[in-house]
C-alpha atoms as a PDB file:
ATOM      1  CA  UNK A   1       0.000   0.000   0.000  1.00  0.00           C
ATOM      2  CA  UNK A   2       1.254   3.515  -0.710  1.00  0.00           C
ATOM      3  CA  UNK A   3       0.347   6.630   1.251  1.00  0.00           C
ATOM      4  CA  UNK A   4       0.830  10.033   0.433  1.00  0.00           C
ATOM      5  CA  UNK A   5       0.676  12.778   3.079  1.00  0.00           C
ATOM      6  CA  UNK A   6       0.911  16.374   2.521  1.00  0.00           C
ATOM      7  CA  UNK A   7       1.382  18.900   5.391  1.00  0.00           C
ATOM      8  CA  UNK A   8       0.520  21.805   3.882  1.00  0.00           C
ATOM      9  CA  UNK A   9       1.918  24.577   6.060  1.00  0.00           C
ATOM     10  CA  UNK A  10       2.261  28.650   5.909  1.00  0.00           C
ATOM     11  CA  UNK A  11       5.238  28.626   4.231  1.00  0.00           C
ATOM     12  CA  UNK A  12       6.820  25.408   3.543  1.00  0.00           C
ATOM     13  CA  UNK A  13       4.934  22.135   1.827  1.00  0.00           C
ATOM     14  CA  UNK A  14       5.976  18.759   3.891  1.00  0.00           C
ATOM     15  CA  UNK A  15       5.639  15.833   1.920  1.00  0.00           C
ATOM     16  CA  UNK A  16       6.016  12.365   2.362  1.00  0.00           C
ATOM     17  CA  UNK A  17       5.310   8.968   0.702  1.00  0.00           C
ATOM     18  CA  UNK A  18       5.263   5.738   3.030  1.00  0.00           C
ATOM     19  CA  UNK A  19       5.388   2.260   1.303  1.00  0.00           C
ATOM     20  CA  UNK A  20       4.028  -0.770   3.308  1.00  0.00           C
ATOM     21  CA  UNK A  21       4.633   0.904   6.358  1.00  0.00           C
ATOM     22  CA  UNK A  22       8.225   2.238   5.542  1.00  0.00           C
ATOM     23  CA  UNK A  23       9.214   5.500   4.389  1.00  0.00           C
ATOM     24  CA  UNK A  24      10.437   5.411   0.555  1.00  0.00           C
ATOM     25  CA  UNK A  25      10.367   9.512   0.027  1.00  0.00           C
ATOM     26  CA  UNK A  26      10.084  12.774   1.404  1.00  0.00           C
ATOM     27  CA  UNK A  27      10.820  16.544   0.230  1.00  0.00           C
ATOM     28  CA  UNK A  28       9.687  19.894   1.303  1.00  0.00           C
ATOM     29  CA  UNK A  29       8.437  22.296  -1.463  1.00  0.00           C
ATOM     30  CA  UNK A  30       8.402  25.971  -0.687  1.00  0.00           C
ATOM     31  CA  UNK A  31       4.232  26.453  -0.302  1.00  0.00           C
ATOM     32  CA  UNK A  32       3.768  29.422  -3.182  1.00  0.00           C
ATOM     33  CA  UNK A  33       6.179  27.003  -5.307  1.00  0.00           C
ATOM     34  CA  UNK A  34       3.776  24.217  -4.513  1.00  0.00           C
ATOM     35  CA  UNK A  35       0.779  25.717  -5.414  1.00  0.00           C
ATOM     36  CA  UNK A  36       1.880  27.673  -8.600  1.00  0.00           C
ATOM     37  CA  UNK A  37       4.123  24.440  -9.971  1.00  0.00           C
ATOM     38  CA  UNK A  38       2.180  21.429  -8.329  1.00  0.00           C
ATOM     39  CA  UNK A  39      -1.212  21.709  -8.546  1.00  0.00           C
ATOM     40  CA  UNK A  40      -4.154  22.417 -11.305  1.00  0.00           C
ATOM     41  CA  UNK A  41      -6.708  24.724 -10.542  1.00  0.00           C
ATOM     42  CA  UNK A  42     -10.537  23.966 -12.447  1.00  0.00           C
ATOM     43  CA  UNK A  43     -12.739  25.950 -10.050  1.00  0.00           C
ATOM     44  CA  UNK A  44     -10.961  23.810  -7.221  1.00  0.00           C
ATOM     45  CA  UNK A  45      -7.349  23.253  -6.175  1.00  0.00           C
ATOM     46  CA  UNK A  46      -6.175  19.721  -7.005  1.00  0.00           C
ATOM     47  CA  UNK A  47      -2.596  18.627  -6.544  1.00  0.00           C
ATOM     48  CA  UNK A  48      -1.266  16.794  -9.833  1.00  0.00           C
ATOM     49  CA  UNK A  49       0.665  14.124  -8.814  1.00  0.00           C
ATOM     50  CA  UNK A  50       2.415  13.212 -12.226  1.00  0.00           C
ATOM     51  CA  UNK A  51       3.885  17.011 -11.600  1.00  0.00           C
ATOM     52  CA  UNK A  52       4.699  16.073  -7.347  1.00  0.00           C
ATOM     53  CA  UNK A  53       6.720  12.581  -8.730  1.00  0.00           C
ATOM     54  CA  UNK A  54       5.122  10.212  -6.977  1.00  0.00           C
ATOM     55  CA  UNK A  55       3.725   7.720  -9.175  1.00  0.00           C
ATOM     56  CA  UNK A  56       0.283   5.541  -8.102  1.00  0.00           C
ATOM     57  CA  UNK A  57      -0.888   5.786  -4.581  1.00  0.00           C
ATOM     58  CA  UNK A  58      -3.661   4.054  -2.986  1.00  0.00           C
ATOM     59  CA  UNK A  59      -4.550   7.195  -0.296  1.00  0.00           C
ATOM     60  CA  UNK A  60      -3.533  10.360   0.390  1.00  0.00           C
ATOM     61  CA  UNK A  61      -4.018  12.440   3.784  1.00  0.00           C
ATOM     62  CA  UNK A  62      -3.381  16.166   3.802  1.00  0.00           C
ATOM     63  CA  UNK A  63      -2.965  18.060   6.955  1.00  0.00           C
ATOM     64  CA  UNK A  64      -2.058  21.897   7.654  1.00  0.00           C
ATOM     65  CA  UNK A  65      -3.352  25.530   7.442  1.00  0.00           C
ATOM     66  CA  UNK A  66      -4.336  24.487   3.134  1.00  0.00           C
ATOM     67  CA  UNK A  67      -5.032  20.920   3.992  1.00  0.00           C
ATOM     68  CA  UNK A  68      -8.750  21.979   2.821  1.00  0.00           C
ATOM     69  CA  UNK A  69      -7.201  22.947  -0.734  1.00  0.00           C
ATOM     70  CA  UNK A  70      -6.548  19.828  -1.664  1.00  0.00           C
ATOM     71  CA  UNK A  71      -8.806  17.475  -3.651  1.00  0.00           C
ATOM     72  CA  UNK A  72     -10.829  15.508  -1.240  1.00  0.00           C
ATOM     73  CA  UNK A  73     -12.228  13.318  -3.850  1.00  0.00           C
ATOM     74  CA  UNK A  74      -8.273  11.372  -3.190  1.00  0.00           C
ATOM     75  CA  UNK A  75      -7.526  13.205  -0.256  1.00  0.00           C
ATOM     76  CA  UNK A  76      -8.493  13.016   2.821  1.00  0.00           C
ATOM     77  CA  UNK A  77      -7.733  15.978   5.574  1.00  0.00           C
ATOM     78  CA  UNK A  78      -7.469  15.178   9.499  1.00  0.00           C
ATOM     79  CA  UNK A  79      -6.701  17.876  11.693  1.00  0.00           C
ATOM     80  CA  UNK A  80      -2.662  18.843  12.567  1.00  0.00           C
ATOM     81  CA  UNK A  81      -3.347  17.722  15.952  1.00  0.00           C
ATOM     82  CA  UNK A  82      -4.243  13.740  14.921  1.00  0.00           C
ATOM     83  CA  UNK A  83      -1.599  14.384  11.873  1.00  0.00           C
ATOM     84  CA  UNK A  84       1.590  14.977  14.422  1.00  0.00           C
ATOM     85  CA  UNK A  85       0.177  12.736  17.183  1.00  0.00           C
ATOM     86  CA  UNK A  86       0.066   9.958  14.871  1.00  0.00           C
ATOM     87  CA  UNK A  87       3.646  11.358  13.377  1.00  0.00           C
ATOM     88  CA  UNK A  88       5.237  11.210  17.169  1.00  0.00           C
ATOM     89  CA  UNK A  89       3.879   7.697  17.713  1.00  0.00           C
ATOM     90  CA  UNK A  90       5.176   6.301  14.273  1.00  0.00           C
ATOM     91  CA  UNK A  91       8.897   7.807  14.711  1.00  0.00           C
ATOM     92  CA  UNK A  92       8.996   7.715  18.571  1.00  0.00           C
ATOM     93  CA  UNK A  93       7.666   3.778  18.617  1.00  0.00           C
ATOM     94  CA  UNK A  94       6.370   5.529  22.262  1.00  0.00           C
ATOM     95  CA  UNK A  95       2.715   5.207  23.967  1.00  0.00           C
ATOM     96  CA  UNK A  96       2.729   7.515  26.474  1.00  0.00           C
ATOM     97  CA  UNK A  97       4.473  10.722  26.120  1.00  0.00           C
ATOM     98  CA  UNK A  98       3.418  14.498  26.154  1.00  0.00           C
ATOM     99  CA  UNK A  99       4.100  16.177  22.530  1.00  0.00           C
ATOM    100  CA  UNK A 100       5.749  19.497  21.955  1.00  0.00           C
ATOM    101  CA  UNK A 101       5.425  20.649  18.399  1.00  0.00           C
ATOM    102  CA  UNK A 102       7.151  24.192  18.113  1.00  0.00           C
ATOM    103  CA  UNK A 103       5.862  25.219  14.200  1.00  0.00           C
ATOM    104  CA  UNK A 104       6.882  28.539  12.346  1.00  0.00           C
ATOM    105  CA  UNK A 105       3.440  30.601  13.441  1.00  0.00           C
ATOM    106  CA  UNK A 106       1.741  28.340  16.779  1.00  0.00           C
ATOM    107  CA  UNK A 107       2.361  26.019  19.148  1.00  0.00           C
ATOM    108  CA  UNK A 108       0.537  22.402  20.053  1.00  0.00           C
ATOM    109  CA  UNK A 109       1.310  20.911  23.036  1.00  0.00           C
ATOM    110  CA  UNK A 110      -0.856  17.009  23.196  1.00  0.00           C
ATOM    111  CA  UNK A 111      -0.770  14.823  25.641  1.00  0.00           C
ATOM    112  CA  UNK A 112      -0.616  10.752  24.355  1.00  0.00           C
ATOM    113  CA  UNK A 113      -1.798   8.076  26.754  1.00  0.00           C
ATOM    114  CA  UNK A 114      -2.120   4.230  25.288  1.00  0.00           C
ATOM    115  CA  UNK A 115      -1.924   5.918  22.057  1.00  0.00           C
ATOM    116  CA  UNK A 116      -4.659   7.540  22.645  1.00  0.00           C
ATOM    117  CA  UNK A 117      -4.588  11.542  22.419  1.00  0.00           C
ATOM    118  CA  UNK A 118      -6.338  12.586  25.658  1.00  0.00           C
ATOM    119  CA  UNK A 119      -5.829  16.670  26.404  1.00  0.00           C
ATOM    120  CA  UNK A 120      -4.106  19.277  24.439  1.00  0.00           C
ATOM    121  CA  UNK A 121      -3.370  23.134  24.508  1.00  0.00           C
ATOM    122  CA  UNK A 122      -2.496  25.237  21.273  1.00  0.00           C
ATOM    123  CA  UNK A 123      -1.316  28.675  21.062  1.00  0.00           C
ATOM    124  CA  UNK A 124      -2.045  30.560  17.815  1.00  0.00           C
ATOM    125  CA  UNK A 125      -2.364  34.156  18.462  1.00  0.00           C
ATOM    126  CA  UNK A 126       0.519  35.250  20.167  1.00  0.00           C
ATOM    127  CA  UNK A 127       3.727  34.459  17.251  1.00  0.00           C
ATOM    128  CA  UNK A 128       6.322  35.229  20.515  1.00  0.00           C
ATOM    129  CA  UNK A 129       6.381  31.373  21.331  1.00  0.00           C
ATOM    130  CA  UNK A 130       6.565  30.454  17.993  1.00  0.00           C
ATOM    131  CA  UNK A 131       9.570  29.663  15.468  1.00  0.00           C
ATOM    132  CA  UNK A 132       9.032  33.200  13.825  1.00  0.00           C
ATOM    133  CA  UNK A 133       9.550  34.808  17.064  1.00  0.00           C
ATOM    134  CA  UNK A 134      13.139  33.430  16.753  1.00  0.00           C
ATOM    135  CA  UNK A 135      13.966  33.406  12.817  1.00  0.00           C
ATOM    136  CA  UNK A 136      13.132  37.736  13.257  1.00  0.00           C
ATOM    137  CA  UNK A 137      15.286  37.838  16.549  1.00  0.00           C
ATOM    138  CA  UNK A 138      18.502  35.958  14.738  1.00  0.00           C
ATOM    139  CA  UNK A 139      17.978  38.794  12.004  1.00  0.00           C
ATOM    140  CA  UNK A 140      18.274  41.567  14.551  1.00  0.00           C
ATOM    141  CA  UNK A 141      21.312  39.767  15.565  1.00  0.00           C
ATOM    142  CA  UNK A 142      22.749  38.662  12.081  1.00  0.00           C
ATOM    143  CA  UNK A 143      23.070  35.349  13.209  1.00  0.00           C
ATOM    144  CA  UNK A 144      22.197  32.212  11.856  1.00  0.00           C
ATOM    145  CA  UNK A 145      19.091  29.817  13.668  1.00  0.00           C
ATOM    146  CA  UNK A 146      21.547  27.416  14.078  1.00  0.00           C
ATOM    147  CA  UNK A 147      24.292  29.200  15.635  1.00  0.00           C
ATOM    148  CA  UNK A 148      21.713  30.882  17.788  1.00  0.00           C
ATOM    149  CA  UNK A 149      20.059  27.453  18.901  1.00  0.00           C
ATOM    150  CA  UNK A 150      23.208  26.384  20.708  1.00  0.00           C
ATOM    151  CA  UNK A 151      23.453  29.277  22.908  1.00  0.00           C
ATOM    152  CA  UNK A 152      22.289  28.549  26.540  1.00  0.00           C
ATOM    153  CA  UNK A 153      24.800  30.067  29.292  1.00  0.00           C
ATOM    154  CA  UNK A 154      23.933  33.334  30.908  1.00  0.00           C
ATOM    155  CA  UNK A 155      21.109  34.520  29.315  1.00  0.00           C
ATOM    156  CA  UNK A 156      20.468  37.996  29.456  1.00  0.00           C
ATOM    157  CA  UNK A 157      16.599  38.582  30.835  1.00  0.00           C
ATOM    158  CA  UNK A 158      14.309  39.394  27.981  1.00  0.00           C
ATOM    159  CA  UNK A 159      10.924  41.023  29.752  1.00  0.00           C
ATOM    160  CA  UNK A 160       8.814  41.359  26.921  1.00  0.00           C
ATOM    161  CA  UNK A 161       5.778  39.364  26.153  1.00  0.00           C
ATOM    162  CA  UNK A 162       5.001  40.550  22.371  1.00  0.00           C
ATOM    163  CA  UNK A 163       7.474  39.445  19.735  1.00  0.00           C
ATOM    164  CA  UNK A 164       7.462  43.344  18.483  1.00  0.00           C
ATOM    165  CA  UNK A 165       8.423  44.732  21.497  1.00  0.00           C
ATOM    166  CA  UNK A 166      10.920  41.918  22.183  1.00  0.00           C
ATOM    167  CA  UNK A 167      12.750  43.451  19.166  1.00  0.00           C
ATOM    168  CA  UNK A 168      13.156  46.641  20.459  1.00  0.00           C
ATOM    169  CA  UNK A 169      14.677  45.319  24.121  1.00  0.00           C
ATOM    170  CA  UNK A 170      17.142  43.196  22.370  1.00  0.00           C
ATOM    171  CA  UNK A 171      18.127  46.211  20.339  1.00  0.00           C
ATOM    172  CA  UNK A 172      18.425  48.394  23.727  1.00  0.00           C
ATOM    173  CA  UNK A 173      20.859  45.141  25.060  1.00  0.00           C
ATOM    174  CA  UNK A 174      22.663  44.859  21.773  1.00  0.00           C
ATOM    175  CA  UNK A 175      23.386  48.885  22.283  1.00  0.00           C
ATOM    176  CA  UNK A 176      24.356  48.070  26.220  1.00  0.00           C
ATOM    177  CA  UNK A 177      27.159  46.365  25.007  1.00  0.00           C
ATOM    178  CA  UNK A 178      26.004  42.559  25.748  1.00  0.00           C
ATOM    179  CA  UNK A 179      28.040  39.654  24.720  1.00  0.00           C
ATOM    180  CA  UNK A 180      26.342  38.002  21.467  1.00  0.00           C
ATOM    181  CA  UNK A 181      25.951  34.835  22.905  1.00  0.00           C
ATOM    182  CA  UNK A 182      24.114  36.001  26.138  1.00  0.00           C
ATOM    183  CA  UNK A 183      21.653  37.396  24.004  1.00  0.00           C
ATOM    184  CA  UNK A 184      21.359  34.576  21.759  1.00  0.00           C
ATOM    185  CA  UNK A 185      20.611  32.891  24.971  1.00  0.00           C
ATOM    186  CA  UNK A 186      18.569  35.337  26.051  1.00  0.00           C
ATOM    187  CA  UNK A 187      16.528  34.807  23.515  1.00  0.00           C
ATOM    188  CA  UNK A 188      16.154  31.091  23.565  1.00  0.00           C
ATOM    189  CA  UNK A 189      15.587  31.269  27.213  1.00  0.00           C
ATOM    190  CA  UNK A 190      12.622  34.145  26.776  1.00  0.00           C
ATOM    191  CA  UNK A 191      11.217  31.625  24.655  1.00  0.00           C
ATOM    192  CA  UNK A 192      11.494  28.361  26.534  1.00  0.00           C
ATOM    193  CA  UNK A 193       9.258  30.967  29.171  1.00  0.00           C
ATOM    194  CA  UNK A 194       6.779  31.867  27.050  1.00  0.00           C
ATOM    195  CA  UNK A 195       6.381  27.505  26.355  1.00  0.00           C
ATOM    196  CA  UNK A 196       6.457  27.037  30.262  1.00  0.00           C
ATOM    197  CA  UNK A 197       2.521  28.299  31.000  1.00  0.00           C
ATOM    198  CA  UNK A 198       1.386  25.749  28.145  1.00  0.00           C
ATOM    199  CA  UNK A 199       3.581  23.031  29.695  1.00  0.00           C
ATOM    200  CA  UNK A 200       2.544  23.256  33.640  1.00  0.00           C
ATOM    201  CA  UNK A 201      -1.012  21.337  32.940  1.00  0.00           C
ATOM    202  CA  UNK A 202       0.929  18.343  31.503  1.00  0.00           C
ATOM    203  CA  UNK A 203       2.812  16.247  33.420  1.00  0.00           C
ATOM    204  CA  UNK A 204       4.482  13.378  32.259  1.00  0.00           C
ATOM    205  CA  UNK A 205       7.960  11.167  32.169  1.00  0.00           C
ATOM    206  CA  UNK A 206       8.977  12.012  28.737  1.00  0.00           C
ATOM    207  CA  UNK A 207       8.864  15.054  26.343  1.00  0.00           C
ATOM    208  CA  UNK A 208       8.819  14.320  22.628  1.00  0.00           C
ATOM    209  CA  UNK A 209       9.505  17.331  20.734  1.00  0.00           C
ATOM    210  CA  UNK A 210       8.532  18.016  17.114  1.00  0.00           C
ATOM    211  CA  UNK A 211       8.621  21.022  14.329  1.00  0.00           C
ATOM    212  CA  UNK A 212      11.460  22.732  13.001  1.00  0.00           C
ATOM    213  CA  UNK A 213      12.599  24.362  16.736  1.00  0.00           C
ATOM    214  CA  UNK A 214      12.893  21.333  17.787  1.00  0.00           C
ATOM    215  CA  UNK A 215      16.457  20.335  17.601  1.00  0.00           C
ATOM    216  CA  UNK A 216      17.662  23.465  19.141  1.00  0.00           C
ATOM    217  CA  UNK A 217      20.251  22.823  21.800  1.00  0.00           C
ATOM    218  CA  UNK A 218      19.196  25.585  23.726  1.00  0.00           C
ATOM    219  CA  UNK A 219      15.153  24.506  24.368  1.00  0.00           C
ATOM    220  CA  UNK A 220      16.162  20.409  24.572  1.00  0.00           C
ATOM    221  CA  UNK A 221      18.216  22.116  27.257  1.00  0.00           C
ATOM    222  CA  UNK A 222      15.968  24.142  29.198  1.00  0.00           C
ATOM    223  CA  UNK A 223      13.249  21.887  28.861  1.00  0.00           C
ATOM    224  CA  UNK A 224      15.289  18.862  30.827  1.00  0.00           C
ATOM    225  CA  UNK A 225      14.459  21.008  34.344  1.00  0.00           C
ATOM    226  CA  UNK A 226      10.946  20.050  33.727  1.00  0.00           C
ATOM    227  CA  UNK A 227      11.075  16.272  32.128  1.00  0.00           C
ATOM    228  CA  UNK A 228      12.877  13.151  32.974  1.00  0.00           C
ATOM    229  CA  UNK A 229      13.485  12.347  29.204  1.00  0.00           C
ATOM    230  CA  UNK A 230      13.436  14.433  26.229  1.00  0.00           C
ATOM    231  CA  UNK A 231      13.052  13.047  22.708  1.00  0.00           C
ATOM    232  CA  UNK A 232      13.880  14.875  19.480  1.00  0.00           C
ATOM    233  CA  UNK A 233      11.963  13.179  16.644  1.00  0.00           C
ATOM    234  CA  UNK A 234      14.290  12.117  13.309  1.00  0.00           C
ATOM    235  CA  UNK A 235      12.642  14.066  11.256  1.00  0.00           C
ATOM    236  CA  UNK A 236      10.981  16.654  13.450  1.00  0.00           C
ATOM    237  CA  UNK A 237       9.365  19.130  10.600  1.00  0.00           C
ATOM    238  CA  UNK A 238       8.411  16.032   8.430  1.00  0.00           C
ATOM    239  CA  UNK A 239       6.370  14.568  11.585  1.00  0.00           C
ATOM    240  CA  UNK A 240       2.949  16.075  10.421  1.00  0.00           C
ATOM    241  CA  UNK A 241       3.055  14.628   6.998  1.00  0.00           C
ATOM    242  CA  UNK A 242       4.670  11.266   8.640  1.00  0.00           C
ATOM    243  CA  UNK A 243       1.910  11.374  10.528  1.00  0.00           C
ATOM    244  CA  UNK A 244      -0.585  11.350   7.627  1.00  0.00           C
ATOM    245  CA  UNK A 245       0.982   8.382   6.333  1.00  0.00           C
ATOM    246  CA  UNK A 246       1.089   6.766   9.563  1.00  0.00           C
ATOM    247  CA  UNK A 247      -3.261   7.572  10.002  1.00  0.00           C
ATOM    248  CA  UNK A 248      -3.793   6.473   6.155  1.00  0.00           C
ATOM    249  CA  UNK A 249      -1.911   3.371   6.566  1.00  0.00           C
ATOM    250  CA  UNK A 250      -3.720   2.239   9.692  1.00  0.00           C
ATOM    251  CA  UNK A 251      -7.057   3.264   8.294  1.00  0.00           C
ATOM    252  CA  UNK A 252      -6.532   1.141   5.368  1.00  0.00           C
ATOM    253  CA  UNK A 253      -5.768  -1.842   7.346  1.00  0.00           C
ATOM    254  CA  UNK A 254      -8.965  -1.533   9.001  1.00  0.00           C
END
């Protein structure tokens, strides 16, 4: 059986195709690129797969902020909750565990118990917990993500709450005359924060952490205070699309 899943996200198109269970391709298309050189439009959006390189497939599960754009007539679209709760349990081989998925514009934070997803909290309004909080903060700093993600000693205290205003304290640091890495760190840790009030409801052994923040040194880090084991998926920002594949595979069985 092959599955297609498509995570279809704000700015980056996650897809992977899963072969009897086993992962045989995946690629990430830039999401304007995807839409403009992958898919037809005839009064509704439908993704040509000759164009996407796929071949035959038997399913396909879309997922994400556009997983409504695809044609449902050979897609079918869960929610990005079930996608990257079904993505941590394929890659992770885990049960139980509370999931951290750290995306470029929210934050979704599920608790997994016998497989089963039993309570989550999400975070969508405020983008200073998010991934674009730090990709505009290593820009002030003309760094790179990854240099920045590896910065945890001394972190200079960040106070603000809003991602805009957070700009303009690290610029007042930067003019202070604060070492680089202390406010990379400051950074990270001002982050890590802003996670902690979405975190306190779930307690559990292990953390698994997914999206693209999260193999950042810094968070794996600061998160250990708080969990006796934290997990970085393989493929962290494939996990909602793996997690497609995982869903479509199981519901085919069935």
């Amino acid at each position: 059986m092959r599955i297609l899943g498509i995570d279809l996200g704000s700015r980056q198109v996650k897809v992977v195709l899963m072969e009897s269970g086993m992962i045989v391709d995946q690629f990430k298309i830039s999401t304007m690129s995807f839409y403009r050189d992958y898919c037809n439009f005839d009064g509704k959006l439908a993704v040509d797969l000759k164009k996407l390189g796929v071949g035959d497939i038997d399913r396909g599960i879309s997922t994400g902020y556009g997983r409504n754009n695809t044609d449902l007539k050979l897609f079918q679209s869960i929610n990005e909750i079930k996608a990257h709760a079904y993505g941590a349990l394929y890659q992770s081989g885990l049960k139980e565990f509370i999931l951290l998925d750290i995306g470029g514009q929210d934050v979704k934070v599920v608790k997994v118990e016998k497989g089963i997803i039993t309570d989550l909290e999400l975070n969508e309004k405020c983008a200073a917990s998010c991934g674009r909080y730090l990709e505009n903060m290593a820009n002030v700093l003309e760094v790179t993500l990854e240099g920045m993600s590896n910065c945890y000693d001394e972190p200079v205290e960040l106070n603000s709450t809003c991602a805009v205003f957070s700009e303009s304290e690290l610029i007042g640091k930067i003019a202070e005359g604060v070492a680089l890495e202390k406010l990379c760190a400051g950074v990270n840790y001002s982050l890590y924060k802003r996670l902690q009030p979405l975190l306190t409801k779930f307690k559990g052994r292990k953390l698994v952490l997914s999206g693209g923040v999260a193999q950042s040194s810094a968070i794996q880090y600061y998160l250990k205070e708080d969990y006796d084991e934290i997990i970085s998926l393989q493929d962290p920002q494939f996990n909602g699309a793996i997690g497609c594949c995982h869903y479509g595979n199981k519901m085919l069985k069935r």
